[in-house]
C-alpha atoms as a PDB file:
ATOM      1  CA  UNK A   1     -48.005 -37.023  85.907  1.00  0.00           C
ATOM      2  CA  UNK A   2     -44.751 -39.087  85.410  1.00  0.00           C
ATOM      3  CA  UNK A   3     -45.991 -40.438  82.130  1.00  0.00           C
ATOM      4  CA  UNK A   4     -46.774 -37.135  80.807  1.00  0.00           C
ATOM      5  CA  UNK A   5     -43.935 -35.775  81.823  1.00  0.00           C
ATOM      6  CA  UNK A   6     -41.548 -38.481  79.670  1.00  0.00           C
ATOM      7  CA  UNK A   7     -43.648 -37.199  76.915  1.00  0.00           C
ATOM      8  CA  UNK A   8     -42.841 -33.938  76.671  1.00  0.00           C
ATOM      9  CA  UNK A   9     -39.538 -34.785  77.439  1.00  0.00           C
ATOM     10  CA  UNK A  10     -38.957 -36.937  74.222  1.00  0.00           C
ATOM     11  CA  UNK A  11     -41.078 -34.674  72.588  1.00  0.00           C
ATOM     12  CA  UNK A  12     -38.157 -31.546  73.238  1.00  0.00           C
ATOM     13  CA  UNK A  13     -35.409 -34.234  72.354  1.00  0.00           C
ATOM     14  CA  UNK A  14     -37.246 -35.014  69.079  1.00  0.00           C
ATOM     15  CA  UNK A  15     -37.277 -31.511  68.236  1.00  0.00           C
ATOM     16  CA  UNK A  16     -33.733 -30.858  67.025  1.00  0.00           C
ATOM     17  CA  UNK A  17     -34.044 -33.787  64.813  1.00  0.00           C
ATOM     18  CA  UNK A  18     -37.423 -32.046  63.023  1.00  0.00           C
ATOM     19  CA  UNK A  19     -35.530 -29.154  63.037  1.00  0.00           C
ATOM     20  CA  UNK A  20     -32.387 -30.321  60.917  1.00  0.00           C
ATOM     21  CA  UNK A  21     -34.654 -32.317  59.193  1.00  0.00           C
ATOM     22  CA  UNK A  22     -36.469 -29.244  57.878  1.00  0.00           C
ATOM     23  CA  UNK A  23     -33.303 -27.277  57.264  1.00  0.00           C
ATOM     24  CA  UNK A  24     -32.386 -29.789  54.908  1.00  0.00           C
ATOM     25  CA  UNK A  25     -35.676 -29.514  52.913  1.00  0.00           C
ATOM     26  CA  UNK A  26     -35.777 -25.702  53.039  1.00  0.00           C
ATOM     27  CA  UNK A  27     -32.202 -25.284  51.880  1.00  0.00           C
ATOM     28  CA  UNK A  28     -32.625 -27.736  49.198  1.00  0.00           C
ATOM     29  CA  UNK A  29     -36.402 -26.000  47.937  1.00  0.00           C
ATOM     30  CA  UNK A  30     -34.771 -22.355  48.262  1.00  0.00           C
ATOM     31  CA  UNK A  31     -31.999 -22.976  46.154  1.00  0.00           C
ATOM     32  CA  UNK A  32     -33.902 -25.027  43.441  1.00  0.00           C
ATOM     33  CA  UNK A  33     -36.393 -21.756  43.109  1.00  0.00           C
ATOM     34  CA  UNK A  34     -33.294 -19.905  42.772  1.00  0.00           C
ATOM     35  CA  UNK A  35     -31.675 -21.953  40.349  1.00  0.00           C
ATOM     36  CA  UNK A  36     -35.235 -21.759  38.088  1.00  0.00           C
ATOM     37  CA  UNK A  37     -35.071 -18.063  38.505  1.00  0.00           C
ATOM     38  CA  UNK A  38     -31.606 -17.362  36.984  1.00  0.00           C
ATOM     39  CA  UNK A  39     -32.476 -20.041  34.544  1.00  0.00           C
ATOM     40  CA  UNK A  40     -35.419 -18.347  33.546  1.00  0.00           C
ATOM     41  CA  UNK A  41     -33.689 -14.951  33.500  1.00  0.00           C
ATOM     42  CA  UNK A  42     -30.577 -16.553  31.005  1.00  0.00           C
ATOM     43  CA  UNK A  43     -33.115 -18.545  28.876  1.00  0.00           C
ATOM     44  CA  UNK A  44     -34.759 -15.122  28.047  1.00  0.00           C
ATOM     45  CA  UNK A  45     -39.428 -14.967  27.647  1.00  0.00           C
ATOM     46  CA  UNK A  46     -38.936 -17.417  24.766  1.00  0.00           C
ATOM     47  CA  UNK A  47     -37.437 -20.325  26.169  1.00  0.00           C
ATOM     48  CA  UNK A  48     -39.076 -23.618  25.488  1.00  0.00           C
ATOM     49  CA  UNK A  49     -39.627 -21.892  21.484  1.00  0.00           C
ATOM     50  CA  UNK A  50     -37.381 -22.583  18.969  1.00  0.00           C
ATOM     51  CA  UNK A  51     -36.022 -19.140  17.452  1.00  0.00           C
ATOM     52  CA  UNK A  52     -33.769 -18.408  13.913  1.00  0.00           C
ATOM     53  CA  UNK A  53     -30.469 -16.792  14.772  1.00  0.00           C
ATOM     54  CA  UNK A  54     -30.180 -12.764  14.427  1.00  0.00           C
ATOM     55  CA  UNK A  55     -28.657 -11.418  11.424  1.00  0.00           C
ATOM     56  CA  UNK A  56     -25.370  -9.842  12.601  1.00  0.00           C
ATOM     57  CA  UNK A  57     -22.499  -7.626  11.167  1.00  0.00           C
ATOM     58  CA  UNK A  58     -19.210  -6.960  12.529  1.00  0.00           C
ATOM     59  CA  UNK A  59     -16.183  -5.999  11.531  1.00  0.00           C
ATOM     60  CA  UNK A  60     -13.350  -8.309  12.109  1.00  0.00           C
ATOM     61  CA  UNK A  61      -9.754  -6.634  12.477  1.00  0.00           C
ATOM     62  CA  UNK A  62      -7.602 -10.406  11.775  1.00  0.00           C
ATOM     63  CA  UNK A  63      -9.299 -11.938   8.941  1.00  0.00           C
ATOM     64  CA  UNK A  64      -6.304 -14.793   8.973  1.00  0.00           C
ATOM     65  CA  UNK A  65      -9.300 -17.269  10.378  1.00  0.00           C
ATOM     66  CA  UNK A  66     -12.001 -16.441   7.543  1.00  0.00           C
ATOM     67  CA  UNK A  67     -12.636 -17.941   4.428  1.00  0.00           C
ATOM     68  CA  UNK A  68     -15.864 -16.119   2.141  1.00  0.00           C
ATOM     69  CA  UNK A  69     -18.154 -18.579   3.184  1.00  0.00           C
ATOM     70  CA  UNK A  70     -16.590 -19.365   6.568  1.00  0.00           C
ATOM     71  CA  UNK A  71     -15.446 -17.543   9.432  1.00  0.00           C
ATOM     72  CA  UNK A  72     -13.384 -17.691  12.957  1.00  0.00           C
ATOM     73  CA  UNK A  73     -13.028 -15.840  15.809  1.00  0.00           C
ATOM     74  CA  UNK A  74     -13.848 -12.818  15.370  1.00  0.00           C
ATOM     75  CA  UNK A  75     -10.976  -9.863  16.985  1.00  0.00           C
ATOM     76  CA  UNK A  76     -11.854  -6.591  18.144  1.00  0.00           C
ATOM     77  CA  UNK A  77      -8.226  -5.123  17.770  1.00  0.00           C
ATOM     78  CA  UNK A  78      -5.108  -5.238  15.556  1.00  0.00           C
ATOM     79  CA  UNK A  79      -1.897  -3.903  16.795  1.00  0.00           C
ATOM     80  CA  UNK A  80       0.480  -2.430  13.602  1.00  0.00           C
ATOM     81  CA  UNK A  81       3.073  -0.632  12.635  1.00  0.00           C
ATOM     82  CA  UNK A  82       3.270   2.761  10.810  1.00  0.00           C
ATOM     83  CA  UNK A  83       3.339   2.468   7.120  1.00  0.00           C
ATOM     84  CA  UNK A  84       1.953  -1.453   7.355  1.00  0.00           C
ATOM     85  CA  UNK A  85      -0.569  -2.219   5.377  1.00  0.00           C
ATOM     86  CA  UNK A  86      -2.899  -4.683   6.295  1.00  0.00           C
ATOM     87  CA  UNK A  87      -6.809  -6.458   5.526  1.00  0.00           C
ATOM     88  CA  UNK A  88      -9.735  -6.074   7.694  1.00  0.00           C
ATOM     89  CA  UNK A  89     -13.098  -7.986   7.109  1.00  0.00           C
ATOM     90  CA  UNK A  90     -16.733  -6.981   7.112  1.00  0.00           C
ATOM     91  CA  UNK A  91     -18.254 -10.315   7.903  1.00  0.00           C
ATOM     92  CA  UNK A  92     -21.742 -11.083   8.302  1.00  0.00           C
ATOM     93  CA  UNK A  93     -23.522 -13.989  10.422  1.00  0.00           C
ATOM     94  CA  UNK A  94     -26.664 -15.903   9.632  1.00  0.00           C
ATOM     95  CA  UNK A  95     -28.393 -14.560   7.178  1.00  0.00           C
ATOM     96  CA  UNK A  96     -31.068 -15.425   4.782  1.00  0.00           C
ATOM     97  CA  UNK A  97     -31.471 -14.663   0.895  1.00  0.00           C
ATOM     98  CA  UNK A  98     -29.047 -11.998   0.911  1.00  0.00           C
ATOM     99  CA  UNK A  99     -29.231  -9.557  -2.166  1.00  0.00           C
ATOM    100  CA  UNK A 100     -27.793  -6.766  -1.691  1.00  0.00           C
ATOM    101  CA  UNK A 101     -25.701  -4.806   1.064  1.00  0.00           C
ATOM    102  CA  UNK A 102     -24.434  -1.276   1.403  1.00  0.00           C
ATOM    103  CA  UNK A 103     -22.624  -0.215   4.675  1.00  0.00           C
ATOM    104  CA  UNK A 104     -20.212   3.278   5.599  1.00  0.00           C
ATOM    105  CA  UNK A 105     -17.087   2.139   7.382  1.00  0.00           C
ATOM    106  CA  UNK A 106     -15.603   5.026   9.791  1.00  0.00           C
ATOM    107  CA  UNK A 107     -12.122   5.755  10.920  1.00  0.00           C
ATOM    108  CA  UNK A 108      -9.804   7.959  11.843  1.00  0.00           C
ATOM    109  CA  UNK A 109      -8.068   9.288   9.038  1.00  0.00           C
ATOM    110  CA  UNK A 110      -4.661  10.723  10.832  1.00  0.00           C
ATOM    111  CA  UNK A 111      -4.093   6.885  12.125  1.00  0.00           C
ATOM    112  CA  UNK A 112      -5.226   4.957   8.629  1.00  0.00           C
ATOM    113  CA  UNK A 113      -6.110   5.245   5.420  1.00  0.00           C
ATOM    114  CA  UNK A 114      -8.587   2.715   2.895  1.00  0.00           C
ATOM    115  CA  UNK A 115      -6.110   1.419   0.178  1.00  0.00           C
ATOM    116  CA  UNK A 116      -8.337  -1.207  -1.662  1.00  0.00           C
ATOM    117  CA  UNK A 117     -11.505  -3.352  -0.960  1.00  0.00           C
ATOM    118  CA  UNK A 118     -12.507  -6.583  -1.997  1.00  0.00           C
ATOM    119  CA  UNK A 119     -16.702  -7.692  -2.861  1.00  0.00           C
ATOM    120  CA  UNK A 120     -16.609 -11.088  -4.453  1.00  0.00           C
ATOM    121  CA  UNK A 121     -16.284 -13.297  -1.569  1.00  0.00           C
ATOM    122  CA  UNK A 122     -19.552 -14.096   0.417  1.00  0.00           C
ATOM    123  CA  UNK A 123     -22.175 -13.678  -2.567  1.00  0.00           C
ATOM    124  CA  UNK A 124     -19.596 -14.669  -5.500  1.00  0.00           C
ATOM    125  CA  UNK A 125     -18.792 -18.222  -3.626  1.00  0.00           C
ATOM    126  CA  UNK A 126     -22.019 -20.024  -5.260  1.00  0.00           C
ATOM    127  CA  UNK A 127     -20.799 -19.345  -8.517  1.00  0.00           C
ATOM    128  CA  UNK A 128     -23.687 -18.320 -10.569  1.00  0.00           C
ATOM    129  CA  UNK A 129     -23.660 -15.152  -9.026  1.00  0.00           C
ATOM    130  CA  UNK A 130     -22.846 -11.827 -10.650  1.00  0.00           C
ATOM    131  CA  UNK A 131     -21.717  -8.924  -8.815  1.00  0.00           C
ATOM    132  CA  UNK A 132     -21.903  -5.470  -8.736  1.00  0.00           C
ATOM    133  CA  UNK A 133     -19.054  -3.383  -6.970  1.00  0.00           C
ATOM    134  CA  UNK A 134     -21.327   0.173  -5.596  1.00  0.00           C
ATOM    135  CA  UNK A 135     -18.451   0.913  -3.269  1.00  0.00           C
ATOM    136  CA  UNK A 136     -16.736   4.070  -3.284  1.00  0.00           C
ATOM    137  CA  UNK A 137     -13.149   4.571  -5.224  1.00  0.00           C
ATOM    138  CA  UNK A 138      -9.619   4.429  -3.023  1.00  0.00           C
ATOM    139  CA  UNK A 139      -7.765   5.419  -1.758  1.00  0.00           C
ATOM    140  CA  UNK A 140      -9.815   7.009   0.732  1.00  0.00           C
ATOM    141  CA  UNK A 141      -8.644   9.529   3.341  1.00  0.00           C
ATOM    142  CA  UNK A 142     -11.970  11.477   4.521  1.00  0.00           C
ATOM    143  CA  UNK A 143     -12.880   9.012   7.798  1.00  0.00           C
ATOM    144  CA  UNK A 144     -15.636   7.503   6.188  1.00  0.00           C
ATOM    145  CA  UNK A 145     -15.834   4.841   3.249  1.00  0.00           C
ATOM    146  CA  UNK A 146     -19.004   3.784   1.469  1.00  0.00           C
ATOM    147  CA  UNK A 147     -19.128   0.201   0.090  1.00  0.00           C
ATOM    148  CA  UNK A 148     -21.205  -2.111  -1.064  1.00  0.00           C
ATOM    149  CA  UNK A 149     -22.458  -4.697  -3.566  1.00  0.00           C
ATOM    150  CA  UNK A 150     -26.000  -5.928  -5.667  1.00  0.00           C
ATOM    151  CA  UNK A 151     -25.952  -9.943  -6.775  1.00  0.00           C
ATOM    152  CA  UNK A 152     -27.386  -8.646 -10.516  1.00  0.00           C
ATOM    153  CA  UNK A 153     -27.409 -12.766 -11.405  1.00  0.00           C
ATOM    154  CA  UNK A 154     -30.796 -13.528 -13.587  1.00  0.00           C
ATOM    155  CA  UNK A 155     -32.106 -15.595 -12.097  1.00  0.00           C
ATOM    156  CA  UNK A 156     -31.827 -14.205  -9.245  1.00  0.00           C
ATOM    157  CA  UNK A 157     -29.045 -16.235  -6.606  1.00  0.00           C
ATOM    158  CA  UNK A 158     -29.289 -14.819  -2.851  1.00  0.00           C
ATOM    159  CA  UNK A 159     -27.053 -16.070  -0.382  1.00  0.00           C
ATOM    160  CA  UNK A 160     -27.692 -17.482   3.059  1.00  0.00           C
ATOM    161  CA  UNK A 161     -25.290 -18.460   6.041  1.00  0.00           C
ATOM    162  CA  UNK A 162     -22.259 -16.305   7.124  1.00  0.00           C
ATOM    163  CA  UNK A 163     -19.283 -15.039   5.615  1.00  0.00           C
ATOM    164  CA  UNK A 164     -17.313 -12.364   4.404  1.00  0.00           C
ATOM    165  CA  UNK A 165     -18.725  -9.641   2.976  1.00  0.00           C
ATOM    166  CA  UNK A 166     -16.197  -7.245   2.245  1.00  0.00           C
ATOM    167  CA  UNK A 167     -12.135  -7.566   2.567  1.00  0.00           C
ATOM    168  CA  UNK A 168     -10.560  -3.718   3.535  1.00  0.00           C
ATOM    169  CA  UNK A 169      -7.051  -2.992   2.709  1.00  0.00           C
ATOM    170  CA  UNK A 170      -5.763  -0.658   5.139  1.00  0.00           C
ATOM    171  CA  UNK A 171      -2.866   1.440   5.403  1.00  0.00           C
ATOM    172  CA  UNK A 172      -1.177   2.709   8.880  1.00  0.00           C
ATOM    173  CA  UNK A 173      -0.499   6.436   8.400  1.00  0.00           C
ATOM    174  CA  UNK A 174       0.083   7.807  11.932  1.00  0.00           C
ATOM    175  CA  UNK A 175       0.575   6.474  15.502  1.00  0.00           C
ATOM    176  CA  UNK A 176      -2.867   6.119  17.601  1.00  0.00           C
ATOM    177  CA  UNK A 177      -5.787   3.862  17.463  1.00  0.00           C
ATOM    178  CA  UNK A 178      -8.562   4.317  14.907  1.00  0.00           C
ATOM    179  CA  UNK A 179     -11.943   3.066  15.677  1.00  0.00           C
ATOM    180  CA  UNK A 180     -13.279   0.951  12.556  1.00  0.00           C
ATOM    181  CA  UNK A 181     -17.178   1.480  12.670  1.00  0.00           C
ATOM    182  CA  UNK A 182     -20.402   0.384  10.943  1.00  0.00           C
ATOM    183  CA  UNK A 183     -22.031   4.362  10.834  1.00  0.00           C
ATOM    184  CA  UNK A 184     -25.445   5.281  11.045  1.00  0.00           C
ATOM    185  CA  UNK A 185     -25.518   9.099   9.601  1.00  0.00           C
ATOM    186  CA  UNK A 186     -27.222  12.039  10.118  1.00  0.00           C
ATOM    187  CA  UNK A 187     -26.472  14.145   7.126  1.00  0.00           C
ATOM    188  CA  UNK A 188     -29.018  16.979   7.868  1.00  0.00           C
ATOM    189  CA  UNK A 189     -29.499  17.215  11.157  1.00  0.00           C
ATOM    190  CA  UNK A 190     -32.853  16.430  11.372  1.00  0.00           C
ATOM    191  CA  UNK A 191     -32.173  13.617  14.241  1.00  0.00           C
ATOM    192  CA  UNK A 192     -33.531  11.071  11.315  1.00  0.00           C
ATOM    193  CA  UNK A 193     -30.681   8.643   9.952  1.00  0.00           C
ATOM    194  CA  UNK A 194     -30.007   9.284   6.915  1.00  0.00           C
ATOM    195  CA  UNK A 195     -27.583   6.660   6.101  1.00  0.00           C
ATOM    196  CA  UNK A 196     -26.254   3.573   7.908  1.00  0.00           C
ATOM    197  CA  UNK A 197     -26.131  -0.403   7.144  1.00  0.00           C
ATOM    198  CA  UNK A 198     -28.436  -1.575   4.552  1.00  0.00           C
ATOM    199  CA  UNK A 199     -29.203  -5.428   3.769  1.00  0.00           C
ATOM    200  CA  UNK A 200     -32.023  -6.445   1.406  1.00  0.00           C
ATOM    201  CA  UNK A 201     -33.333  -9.560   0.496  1.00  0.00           C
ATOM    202  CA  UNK A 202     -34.442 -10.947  -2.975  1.00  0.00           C
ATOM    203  CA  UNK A 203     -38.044  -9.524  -2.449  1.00  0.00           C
ATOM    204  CA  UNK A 204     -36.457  -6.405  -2.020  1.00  0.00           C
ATOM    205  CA  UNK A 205     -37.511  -6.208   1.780  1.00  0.00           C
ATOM    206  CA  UNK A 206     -35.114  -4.864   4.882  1.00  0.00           C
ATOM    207  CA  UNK A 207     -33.628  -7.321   6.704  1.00  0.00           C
ATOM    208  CA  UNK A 208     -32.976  -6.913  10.438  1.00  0.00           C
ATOM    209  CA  UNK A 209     -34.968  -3.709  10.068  1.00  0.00           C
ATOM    210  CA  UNK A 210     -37.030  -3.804  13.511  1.00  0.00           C
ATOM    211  CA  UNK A 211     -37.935   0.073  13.427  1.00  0.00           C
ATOM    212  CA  UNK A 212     -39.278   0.430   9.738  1.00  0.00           C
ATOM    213  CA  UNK A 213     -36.753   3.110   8.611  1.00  0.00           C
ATOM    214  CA  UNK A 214     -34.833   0.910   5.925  1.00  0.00           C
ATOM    215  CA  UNK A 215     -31.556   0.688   8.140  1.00  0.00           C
ATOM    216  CA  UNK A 216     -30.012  -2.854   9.599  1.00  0.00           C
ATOM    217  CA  UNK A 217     -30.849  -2.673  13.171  1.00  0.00           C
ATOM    218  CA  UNK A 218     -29.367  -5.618  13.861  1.00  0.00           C
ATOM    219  CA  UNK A 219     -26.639  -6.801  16.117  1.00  0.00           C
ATOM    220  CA  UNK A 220     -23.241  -4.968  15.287  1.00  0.00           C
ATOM    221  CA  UNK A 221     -19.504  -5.372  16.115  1.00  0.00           C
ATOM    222  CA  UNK A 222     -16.906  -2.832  15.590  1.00  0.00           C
ATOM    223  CA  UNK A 223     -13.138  -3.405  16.028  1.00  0.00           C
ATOM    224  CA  UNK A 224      -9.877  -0.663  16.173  1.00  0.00           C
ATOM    225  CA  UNK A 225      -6.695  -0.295  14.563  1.00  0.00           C
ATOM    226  CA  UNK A 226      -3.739   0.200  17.330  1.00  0.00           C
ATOM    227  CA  UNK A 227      -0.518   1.916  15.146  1.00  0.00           C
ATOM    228  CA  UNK A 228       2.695   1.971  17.002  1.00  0.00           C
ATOM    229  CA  UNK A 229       0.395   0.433  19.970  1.00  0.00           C
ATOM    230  CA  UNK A 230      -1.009  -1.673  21.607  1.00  0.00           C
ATOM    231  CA  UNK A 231      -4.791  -2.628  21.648  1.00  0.00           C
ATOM    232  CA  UNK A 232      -6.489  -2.070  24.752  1.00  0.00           C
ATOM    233  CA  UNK A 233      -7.691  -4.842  25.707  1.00  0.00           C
ATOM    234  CA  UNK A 234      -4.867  -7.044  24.516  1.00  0.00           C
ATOM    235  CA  UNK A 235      -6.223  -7.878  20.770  1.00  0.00           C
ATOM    236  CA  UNK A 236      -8.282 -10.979  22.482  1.00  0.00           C
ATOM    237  CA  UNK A 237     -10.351 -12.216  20.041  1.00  0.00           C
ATOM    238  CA  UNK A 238     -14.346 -12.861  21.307  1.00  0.00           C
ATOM    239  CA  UNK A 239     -14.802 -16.290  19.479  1.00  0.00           C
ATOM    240  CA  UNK A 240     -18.329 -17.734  18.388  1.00  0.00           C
ATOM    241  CA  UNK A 241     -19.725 -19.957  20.821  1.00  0.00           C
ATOM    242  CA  UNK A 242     -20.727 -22.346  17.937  1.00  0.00           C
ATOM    243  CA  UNK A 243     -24.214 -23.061  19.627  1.00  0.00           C
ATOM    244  CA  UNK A 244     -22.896 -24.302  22.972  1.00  0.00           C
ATOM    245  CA  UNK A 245     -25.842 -25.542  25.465  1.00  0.00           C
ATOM    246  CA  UNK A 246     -25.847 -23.509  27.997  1.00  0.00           C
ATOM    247  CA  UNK A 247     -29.330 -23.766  29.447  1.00  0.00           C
ATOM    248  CA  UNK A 248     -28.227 -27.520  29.747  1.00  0.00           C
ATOM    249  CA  UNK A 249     -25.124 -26.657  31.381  1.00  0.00           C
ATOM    250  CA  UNK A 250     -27.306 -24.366  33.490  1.00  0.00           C
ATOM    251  CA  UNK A 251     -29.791 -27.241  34.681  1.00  0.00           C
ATOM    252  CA  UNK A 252     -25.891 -29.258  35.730  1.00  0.00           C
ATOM    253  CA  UNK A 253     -24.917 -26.789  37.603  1.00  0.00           C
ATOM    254  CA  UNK A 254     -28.268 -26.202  39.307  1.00  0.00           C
ATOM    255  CA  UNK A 255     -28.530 -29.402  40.262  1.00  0.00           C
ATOM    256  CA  UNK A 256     -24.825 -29.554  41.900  1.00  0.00           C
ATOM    257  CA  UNK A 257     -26.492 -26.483  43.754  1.00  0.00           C
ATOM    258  CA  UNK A 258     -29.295 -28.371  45.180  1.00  0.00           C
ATOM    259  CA  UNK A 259     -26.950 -31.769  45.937  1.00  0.00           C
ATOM    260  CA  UNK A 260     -24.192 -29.704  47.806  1.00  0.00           C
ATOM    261  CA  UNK A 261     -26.693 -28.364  49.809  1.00  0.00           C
ATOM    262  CA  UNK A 262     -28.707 -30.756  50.558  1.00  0.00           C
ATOM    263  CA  UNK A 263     -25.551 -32.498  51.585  1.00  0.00           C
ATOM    264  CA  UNK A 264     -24.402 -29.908  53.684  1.00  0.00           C
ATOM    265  CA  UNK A 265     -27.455 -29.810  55.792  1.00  0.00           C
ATOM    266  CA  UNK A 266     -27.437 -33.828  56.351  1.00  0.00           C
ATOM    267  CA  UNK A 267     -24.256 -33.698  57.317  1.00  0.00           C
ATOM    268  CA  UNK A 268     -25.127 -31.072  60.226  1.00  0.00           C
ATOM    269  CA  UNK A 269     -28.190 -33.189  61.415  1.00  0.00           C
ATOM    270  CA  UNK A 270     -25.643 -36.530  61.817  1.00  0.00           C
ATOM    271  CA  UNK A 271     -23.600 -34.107  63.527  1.00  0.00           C
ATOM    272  CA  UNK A 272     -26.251 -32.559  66.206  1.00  0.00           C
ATOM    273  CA  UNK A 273     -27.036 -36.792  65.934  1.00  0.00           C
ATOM    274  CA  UNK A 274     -23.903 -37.802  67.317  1.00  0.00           C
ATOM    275  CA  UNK A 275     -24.154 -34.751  69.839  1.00  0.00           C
ATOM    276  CA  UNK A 276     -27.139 -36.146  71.495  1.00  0.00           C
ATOM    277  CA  UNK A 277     -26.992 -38.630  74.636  1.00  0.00           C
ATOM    278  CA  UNK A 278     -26.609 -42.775  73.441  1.00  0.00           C
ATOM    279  CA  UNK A 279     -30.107 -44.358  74.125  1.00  0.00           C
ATOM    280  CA  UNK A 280     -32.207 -41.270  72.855  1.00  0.00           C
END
């Protein structure tokens, strides 16, 4: 009786040990899982394939940081002054063969007006190019401003990468802030677009057309003009994050998780350790 009685006494002394033991383990396993999870959930279904960038178009409201073939941050809002007159850029991002491009720009016409426009920059930079200006005549007053260009080069000289597209003089006519807008138009009513951004290729396809209507569905940016103002949120720009790893950063910070924890729960178990009775 005495002998099986000091074994279920060291076995209940033993137990707290287990115990941390474990809580180390599960701690360490639960957050792990949890780190895969979010990882999983940031990479997106494709990770582990290799994917081509989206086609994108935004509208840049300081241009200062652009060159045709190269561009910067790109800034949602421009604080100005009432009779300034400033530039704007239509700016597109990773495209391939790039032919031709027609887009309606929308604004409010009590706050800003469409002075001039500029078309040879992106598709003019290769220099064998030849371009053909389709954009509507300025000034323009109405709220909405068509413009667009065709490479008519023979052969025929698409451009890929990103760059500017179009360069928008603007003019500040009245105080309040204009929204500057890629439209998609429904001139009859008939809940079908009619009209919105257009980008074809040298086979004359769509590109970034994922519903089959013609139309760039595509990412898209638009910006805002604050006159006598300021922008909303500041006039921060949202700058390109140039390709920055961040499932890899992901997998660093997952595995500081896991250490911290794991840590954590070894410390407790020295401490319930050094709570115990010497000789144990």
């Amino acid at each position: 009786m005495a002998a099986r009685r000091e074994r279920e006494i060291s076995i209940q002394a033993a137990a707290p040990e287990r115990g941390a033991v474990g809580a180390i383990r599960v701690s360490a396993v639960a957050v792990l899982l949890a780190a895969i999870a979010g990882l999983a959930l940031m990479a997106g279904p494709d990770v582990g394939h290799s994917q081509e960038p989206a086609t994108s178009l935004a509208i840049d409201a300081d241009p200062s940081e652009n060159s045709a073939t190269s561009l910067g941050s790109s800034d949602e809002c421009v604080s100005v002054k009432k009779g300034d007159t400033f530039d704007v850029d239509l700016v597109i991002r990773d495209v391939n063969n790039l032919l031709a491009w027609e887009v309606t720009v929308g604004y409010d016409s009590d706050v800003v007006e469409v002075v001039d426009r500029e078309v040879e920059l992106f598709q003019a930079a290769d220099g064998v190019s030849t371009i053909f200006d389709v954009s509507q005549s300025t000034p323009d007053s109405d709220g909405t401003y068509g413009l667009g260009a065709v490479d008519t080069a023979d052969p025929v000289a698409p451009d890929s990468g990103s760059g500017v597209l179009a360069r928008l003089t603007l003019k500040a006519k009245g105080q309040g802030v204009s929204p500057l807008s890629l439209e998609t138009l429904d001139l009859n009513d008939d809940t079908v677009p009619d009209r919105g951004p257009v980008l074809r290729n040298d086979t004359g396809e769509a590109i970034g057309d994922a519903s089959g209507d013609g139309l760039f569905d595509g990412p898209i940016s638009d910006a805002e003009v604050a006159v006598d103002a300021p922008c909303a949120n500041g006039g921060v720009s949202t700058a390109d994050d140039g390709g920055f790893p961040w499932l890899i950063l992901g997998l660093i910070l997952a595995g500081a998780a896991v250490v911290a924890v794991a840590a954590g729960g070894l410390r407790a178990y020295r401490a319930s350790r050094r709570g115990r009775p010497s000789g144990e």
